[in-house]
N, C-alpha and C. Protein backbone atom coordinates (compact mmCIF):
# COMPACT_ATOMS: atom_id res chain seq x y z
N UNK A 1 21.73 -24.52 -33.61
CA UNK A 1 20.98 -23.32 -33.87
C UNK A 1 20.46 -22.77 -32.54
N UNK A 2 20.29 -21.60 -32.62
CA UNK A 2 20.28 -20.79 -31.12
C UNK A 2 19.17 -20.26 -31.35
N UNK A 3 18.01 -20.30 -30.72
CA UNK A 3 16.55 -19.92 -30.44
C UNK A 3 16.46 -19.03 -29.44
N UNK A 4 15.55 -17.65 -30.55
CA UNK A 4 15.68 -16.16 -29.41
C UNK A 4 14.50 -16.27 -28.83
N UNK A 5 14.46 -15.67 -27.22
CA UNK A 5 13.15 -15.80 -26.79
C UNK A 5 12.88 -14.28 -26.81
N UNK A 6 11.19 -14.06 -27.00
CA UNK A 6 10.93 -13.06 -26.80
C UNK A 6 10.27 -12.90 -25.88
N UNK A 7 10.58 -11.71 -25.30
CA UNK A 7 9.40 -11.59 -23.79
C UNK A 7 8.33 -10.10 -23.95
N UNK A 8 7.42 -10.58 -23.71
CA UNK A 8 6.35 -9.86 -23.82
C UNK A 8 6.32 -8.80 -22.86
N UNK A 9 6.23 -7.32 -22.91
CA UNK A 9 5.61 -6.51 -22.12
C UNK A 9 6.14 -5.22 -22.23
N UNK A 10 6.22 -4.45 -21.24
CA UNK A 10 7.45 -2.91 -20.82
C UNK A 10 8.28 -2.71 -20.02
N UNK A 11 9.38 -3.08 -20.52
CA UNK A 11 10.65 -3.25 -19.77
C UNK A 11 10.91 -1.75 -19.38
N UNK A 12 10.83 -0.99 -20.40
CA UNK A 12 11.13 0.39 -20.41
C UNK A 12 10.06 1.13 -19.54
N UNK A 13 8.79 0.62 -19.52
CA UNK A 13 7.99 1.59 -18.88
C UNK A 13 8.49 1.46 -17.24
N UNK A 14 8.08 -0.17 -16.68
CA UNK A 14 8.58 -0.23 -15.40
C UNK A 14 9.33 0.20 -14.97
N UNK A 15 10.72 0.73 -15.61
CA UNK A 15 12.17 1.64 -15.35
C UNK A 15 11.22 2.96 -15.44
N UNK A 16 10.67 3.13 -16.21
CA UNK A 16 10.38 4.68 -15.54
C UNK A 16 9.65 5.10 -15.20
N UNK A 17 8.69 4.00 -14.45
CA UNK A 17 7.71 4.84 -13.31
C UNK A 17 8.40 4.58 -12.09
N UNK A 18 9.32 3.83 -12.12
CA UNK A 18 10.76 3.79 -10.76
C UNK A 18 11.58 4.91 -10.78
N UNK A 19 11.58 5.54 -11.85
CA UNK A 19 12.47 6.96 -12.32
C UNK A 19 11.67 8.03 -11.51
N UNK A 20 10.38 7.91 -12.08
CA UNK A 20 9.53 8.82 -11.89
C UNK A 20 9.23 9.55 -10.72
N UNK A 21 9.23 8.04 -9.84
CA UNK A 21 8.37 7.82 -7.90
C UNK A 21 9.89 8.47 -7.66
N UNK A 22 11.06 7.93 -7.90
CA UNK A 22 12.62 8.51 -7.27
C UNK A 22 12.78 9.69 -7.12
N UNK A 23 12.72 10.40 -8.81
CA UNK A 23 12.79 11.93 -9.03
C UNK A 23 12.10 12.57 -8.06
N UNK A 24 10.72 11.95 -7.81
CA UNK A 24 10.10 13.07 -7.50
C UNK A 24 10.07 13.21 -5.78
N UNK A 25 10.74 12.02 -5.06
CA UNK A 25 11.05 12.03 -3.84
C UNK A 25 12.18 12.58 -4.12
N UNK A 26 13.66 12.65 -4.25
CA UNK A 26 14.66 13.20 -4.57
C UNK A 26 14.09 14.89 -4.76
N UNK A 27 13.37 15.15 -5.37
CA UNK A 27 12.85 16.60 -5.76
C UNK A 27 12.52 16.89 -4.39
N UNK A 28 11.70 16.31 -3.55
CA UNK A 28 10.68 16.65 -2.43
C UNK A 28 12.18 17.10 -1.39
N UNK A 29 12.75 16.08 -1.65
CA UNK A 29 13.82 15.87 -0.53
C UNK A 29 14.97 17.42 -0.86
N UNK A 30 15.08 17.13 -1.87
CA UNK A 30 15.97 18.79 -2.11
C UNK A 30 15.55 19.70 -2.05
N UNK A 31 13.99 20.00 -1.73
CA UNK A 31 13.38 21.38 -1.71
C UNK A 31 13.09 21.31 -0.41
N UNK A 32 13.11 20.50 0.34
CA UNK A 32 13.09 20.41 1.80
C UNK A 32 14.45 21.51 2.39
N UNK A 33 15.65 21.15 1.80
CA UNK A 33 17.06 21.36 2.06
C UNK A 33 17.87 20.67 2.35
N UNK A 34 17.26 19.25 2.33
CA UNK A 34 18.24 17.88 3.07
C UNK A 34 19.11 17.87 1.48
N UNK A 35 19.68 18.11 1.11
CA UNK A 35 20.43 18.29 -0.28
C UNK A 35 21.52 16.85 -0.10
N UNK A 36 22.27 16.82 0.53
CA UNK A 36 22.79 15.35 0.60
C UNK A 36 21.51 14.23 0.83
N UNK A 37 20.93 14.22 1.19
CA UNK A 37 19.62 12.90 1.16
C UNK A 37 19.33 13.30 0.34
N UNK A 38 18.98 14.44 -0.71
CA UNK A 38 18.09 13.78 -1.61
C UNK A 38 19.46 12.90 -2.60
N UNK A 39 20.54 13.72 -2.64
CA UNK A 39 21.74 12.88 -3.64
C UNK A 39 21.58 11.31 -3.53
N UNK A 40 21.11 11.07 -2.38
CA UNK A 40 21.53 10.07 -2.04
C UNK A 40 20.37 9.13 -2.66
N UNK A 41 19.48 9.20 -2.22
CA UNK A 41 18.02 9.07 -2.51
C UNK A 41 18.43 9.22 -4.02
N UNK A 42 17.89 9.92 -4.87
CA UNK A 42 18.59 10.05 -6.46
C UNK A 42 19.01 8.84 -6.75
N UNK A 43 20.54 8.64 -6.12
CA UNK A 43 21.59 7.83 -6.70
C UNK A 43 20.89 6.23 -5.85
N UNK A 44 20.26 5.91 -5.19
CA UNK A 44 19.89 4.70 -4.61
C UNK A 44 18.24 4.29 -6.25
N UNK A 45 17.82 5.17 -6.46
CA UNK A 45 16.60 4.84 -7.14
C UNK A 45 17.64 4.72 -8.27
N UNK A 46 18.58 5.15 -8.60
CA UNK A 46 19.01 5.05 -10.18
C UNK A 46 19.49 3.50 -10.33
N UNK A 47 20.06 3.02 -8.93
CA UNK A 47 20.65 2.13 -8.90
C UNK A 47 19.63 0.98 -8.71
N UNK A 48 18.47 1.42 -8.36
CA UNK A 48 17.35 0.09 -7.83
C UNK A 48 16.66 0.10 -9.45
N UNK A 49 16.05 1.09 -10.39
CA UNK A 49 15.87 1.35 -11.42
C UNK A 49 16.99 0.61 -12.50
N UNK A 50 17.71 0.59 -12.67
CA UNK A 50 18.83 -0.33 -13.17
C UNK A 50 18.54 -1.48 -12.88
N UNK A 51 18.83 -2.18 -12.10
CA UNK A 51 18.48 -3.29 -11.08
C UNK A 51 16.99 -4.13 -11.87
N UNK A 52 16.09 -2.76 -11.94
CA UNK A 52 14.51 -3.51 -12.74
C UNK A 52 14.94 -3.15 -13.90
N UNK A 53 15.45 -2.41 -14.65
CA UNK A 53 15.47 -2.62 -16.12
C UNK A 53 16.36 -4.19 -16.29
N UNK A 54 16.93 -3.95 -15.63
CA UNK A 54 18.31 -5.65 -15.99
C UNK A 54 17.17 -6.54 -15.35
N UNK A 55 16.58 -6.97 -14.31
CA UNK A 55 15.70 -7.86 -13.73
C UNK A 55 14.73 -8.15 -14.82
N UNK A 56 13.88 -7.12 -14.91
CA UNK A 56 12.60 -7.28 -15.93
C UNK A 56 13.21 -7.81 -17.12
N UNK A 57 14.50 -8.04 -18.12
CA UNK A 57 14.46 -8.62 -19.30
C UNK A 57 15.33 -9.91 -19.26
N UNK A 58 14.97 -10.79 -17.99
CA UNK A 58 15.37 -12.00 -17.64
C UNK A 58 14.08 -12.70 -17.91
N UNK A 59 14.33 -14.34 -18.04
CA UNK A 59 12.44 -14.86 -18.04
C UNK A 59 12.30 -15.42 -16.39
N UNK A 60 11.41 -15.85 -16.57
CA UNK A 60 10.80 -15.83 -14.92
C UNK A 60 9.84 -15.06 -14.38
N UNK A 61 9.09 -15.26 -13.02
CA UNK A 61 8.12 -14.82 -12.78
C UNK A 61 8.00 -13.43 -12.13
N UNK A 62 9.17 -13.34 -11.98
CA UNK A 62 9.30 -11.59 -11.33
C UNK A 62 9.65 -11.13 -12.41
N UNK A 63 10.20 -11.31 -13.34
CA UNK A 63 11.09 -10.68 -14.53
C UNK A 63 9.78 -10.27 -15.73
N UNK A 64 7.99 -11.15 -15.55
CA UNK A 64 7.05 -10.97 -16.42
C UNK A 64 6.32 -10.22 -15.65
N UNK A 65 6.72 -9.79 -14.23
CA UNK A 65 5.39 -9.21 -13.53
C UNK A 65 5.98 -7.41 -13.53
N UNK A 66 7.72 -7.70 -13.79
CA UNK A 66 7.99 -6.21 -13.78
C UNK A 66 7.99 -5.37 -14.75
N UNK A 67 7.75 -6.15 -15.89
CA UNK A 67 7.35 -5.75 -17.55
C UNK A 67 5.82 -5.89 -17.58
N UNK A 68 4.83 -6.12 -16.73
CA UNK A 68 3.54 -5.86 -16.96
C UNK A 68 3.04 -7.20 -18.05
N UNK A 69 3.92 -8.44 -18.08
CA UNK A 69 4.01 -9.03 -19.15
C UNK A 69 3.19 -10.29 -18.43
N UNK A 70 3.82 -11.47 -19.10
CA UNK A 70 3.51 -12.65 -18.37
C UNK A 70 2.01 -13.81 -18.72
N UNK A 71 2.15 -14.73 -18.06
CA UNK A 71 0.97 -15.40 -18.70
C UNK A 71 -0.10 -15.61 -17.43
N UNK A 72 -0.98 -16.09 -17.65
CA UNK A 72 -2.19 -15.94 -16.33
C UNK A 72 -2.45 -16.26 -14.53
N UNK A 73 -0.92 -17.20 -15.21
CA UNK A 73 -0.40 -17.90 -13.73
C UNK A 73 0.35 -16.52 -13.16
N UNK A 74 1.21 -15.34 -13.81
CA UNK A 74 2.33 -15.29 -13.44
C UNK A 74 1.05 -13.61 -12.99
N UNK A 75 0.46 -13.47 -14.10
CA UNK A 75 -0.72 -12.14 -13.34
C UNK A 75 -1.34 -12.22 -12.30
N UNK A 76 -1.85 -13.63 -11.85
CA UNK A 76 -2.66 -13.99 -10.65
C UNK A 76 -1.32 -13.30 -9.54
N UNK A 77 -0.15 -13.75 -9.97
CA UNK A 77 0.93 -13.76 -8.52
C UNK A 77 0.81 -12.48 -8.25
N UNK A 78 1.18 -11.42 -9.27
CA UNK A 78 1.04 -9.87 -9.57
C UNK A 78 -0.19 -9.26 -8.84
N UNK A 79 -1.46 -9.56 -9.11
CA UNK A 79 -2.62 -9.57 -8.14
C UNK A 79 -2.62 -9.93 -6.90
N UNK A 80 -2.29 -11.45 -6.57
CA UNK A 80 -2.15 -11.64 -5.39
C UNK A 80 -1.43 -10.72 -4.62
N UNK A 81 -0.16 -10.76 -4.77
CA UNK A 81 0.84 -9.79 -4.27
C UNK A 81 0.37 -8.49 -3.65
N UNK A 82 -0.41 -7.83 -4.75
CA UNK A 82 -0.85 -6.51 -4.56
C UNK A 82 -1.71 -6.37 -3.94
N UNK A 83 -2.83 -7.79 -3.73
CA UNK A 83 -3.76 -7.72 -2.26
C UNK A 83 -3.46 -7.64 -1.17
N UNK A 84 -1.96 -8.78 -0.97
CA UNK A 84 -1.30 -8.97 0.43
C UNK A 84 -1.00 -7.30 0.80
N UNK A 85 -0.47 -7.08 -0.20
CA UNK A 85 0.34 -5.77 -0.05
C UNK A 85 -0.91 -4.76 0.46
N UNK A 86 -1.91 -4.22 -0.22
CA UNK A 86 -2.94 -3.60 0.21
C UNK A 86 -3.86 -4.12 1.65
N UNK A 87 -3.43 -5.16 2.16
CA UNK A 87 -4.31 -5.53 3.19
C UNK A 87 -3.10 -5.28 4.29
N UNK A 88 -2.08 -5.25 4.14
CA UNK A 88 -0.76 -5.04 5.24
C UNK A 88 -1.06 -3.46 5.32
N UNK A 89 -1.25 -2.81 4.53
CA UNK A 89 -1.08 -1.07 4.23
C UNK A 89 -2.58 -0.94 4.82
N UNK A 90 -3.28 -1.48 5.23
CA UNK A 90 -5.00 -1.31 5.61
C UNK A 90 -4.88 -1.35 7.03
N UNK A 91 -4.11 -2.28 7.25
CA UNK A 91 -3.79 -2.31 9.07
C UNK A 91 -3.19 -1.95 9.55
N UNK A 92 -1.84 -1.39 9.26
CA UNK A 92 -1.23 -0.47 8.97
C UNK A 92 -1.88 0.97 9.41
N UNK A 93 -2.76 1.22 8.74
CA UNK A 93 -3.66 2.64 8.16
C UNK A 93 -4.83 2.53 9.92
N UNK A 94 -5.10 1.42 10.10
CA UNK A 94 -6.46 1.50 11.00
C UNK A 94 -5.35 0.94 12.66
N UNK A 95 -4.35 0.14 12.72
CA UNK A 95 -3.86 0.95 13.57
C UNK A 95 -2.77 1.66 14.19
N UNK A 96 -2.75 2.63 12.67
CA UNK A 96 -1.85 4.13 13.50
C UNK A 96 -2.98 4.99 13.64
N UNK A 97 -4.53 5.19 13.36
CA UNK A 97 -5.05 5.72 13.44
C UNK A 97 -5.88 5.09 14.77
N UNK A 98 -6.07 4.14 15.14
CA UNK A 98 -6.32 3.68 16.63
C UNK A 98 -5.62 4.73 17.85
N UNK A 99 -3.63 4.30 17.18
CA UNK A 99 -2.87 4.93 18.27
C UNK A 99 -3.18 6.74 18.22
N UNK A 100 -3.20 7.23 17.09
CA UNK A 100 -3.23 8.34 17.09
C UNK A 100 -4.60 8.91 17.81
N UNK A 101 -5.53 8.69 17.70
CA UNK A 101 -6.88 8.66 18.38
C UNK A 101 -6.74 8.73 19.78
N UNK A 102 -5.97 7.45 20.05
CA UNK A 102 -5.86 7.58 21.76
C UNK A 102 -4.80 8.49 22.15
N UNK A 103 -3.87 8.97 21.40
CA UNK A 103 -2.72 10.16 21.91
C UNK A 103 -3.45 11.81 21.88
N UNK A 104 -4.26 11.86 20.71
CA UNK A 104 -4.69 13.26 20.08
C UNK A 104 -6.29 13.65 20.15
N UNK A 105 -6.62 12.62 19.76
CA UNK A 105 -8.07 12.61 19.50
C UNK A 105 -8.95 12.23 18.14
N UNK A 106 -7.57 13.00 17.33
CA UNK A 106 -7.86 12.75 15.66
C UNK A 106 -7.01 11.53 15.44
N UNK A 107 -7.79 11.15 14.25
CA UNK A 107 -7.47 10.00 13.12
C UNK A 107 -5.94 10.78 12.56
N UNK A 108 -6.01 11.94 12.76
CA UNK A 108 -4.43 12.44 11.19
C UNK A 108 -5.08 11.85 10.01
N UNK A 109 -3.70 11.73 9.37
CA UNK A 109 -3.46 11.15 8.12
C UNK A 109 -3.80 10.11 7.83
N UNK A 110 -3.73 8.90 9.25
CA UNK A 110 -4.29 7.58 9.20
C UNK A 110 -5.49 7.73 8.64
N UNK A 111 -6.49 8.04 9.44
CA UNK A 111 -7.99 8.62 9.07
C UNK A 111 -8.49 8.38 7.48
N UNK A 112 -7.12 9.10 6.93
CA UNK A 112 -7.57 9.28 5.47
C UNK A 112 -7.21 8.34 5.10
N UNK A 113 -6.09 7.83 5.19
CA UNK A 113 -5.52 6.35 4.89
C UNK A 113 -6.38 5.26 5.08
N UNK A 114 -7.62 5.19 5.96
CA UNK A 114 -8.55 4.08 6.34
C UNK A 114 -9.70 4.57 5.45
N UNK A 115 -9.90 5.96 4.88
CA UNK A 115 -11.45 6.22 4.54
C UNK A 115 -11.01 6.02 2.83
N UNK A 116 -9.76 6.11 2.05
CA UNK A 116 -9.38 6.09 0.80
C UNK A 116 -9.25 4.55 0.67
N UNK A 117 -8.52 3.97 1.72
CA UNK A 117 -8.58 2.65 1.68
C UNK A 117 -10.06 1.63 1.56
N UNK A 118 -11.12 2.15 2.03
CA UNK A 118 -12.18 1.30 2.23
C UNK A 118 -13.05 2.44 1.40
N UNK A 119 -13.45 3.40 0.88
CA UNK A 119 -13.98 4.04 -0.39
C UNK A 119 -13.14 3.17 -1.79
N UNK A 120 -12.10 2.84 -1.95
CA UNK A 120 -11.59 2.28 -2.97
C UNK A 120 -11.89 1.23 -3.15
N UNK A 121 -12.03 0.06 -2.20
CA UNK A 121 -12.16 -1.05 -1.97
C UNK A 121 -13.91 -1.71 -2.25
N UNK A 122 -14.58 -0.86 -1.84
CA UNK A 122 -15.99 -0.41 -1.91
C UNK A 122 -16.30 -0.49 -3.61
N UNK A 123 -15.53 0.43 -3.49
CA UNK A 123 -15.62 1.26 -5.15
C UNK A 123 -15.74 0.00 -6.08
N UNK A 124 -14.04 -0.58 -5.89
CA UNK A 124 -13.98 -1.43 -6.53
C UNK A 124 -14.56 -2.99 -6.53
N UNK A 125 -15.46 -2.95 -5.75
CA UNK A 125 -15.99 -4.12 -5.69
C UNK A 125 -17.06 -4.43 -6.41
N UNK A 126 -18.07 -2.81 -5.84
CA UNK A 126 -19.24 -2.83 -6.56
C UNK A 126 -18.96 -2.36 -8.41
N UNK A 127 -17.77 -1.86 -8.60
CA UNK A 127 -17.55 -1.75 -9.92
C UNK A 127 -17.19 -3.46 -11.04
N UNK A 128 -16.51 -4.20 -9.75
CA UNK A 128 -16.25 -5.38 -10.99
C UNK A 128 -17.52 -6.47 -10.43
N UNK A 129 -18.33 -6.07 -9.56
CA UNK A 129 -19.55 -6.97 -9.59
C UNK A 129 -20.34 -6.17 -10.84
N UNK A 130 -20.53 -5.13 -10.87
CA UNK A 130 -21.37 -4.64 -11.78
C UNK A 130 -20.43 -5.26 -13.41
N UNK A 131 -19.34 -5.52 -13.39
CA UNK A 131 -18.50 -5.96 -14.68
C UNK A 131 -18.70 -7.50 -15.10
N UNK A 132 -18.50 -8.15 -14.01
CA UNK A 132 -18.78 -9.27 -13.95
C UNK A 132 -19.93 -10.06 -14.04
């Protein structure tokens, strides 16, 4: 007898907020006029989007974190992940805005990238101490 597993979560959603982020670079990119990059672009997200719909309905720990699914071990990784990831994008943010400072004078875009980064961070701290 053959035992079905079921896996918990949104297979379908994760495919299409990968649809979504693609389209709408693909869009950016064709109204630019780069019309071959955006094709290209297009056809690379359709193919990475595929890729997570087939990934996400495997079991395993990437396969529960790309369906939003998973059990407490496999959310911590999902969290973790997304700290590493946000603390690489923070230094990142503070120094291109170092270099830019010493070339220009202004922060740019970095600037905002360091003040959204640490208003959020802020935000969210004093929001899940106040939860907690």
């Amino acid at each position: 007898m053959t035992s079905h597993t079921i896996l918990g979560g949104h297979r379908r959603l994760a495919t299409a907020i990968f649809l979504s982020a693609g389209g709408g670079v693909a869009a950016a990119t064709w109204i630019s006029g780069a019309h071959g990059w955006a094709i290209g672009i297009a056809a690379a997200y359709l193919v990475l989007a595929a890729i997570t719909y087939l990934w996400s309905g495997r079991s395993g720990d990437i396969a529960a974190v790309l369906r939003a699914g998973g059990d407490e071990r496999q959310r911590g990784l999902d969290r973790d992940a997304l700290a590493l990831s946000a603390q690489a994008t923070t230094v990142v943010a503070v120094v291109g805005a170092i270099v830019q400072i010493a070339r220009t004078g202004d922060p740019g875009v970095y600037g905002l990238l360091c003040a959204v980064s640490g208003l959020t961070y802020a935000g969210g701290l004093l929001a899940l101490r106040l939860r907690r």
